[in-house]
Protein backbone atom coordinates (compact mmCIF):
# COMPACT_ATOMS: atom_id res chain seq x y z
CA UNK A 1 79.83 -14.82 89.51
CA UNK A 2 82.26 -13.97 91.70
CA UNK A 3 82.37 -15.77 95.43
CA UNK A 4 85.64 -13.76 96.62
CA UNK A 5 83.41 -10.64 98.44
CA UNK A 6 79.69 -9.95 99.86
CA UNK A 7 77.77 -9.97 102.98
CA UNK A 8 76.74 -12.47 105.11
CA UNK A 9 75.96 -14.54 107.66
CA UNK A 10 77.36 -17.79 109.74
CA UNK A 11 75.24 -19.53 112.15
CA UNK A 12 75.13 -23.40 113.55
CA UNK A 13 72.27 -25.56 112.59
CA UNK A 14 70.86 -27.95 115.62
CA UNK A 15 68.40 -30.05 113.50
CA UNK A 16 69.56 -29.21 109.45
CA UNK A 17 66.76 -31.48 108.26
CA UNK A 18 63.76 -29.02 107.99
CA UNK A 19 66.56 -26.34 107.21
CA UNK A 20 67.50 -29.06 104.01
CA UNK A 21 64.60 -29.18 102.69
CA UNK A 22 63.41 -25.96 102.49
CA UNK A 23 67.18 -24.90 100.99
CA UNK A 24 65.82 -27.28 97.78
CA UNK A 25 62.68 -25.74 97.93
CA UNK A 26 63.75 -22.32 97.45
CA UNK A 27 67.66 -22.32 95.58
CA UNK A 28 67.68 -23.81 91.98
CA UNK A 29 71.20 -24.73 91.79
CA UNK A 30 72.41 -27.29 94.74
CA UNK A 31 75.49 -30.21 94.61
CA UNK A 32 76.47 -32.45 97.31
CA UNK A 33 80.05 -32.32 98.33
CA UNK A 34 80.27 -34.73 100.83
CA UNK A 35 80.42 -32.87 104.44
CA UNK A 36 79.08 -29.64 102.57
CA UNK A 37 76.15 -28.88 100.19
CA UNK A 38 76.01 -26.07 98.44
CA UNK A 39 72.72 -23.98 97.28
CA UNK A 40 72.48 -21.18 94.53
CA UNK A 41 70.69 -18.43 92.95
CA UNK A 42 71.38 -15.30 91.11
CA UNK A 43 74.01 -13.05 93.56
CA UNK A 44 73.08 -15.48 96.31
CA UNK A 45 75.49 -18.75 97.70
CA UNK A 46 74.48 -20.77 100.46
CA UNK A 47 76.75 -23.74 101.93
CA UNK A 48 75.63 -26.08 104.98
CA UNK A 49 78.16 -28.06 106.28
CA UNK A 50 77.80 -31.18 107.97
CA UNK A 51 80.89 -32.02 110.95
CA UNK A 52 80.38 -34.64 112.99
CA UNK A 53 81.13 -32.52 115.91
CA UNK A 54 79.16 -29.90 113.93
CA UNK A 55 76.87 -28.53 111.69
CA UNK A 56 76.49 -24.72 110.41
CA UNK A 57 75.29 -22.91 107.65
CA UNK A 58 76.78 -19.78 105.45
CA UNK A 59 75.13 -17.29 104.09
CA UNK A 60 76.41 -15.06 101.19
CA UNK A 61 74.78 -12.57 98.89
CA UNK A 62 76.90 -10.41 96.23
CA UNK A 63 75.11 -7.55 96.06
CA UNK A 64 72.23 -5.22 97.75
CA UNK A 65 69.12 -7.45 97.16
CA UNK A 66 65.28 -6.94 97.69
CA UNK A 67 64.47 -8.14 100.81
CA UNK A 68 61.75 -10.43 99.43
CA UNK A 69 64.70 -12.08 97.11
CA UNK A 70 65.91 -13.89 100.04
CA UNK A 71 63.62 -16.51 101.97
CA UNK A 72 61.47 -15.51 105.28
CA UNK A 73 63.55 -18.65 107.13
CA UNK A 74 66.97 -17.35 106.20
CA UNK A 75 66.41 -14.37 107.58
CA UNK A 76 64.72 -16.07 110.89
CA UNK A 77 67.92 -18.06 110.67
CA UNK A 78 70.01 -14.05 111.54
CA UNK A 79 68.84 -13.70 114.70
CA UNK A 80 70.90 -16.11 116.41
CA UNK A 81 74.10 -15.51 113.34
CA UNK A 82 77.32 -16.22 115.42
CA UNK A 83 79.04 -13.82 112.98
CA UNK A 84 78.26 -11.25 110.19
CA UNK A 85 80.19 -10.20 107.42
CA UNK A 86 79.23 -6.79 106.23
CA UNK A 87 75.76 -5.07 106.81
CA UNK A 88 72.95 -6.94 104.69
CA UNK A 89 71.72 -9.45 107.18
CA UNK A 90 72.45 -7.14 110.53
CA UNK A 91 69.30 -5.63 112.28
CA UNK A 92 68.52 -2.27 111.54
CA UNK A 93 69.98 -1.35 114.63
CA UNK A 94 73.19 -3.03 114.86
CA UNK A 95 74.40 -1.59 110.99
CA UNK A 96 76.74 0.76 110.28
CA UNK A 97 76.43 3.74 108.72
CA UNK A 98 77.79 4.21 105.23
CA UNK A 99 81.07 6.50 104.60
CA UNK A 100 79.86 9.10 102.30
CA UNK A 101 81.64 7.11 99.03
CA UNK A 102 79.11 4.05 99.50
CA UNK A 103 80.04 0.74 100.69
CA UNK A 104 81.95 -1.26 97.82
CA UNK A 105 80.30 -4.34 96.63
């Protein structure tokens, strides 16, 4: 897969704890790289990085999804996004509308 384009999300975490465990609840693939971990699974990566002046989480997904492919408390987690990156994760409301060649992928 390639992690160079898709849409998503950035937000920072207050308490990651809860937000941990339920990331190795619902991702198959995770790895521990020190100050970031990394969750995965199919079209979907997910890093939560741990600053000790910070914390925040990343949300990517690689193509148009089902809505039901990505957890309930990741998309809780959009409400309060500090930034968005294309139109996946954005409220109804707040997206864009499409130029009439589609929106690459």
């Amino acid at each position: 897969m390639s992690y160079t384009r898709g849409d998503g999300f950035y937000r920072d975490i207050v308490q990651s704890q809860t937000l941990l465990h339920q990331l190795k609840q619902a991702f198959p693939v995770y790895c521990n790289l020190g100050h970031t971990e990394l969750f995965e699974s199919e079209n979907v990566l997910i890093r939560l990085h741990h600053w000790p002046s910070r914390e925040y989480l990343q949300v990517r997904v690689f193509k148009p999804l089902p809505h039901e492919v990505i957890p309930e408390f990741l998309w809780a987690l959009t409400q309060d996004a500090s930034s968005w990156g294309g139109d996946y994760f954005l409220p109804e409301e707040r997206r864009q509308r499409p130029s009439p060649e589609g929106v690459p992928f």
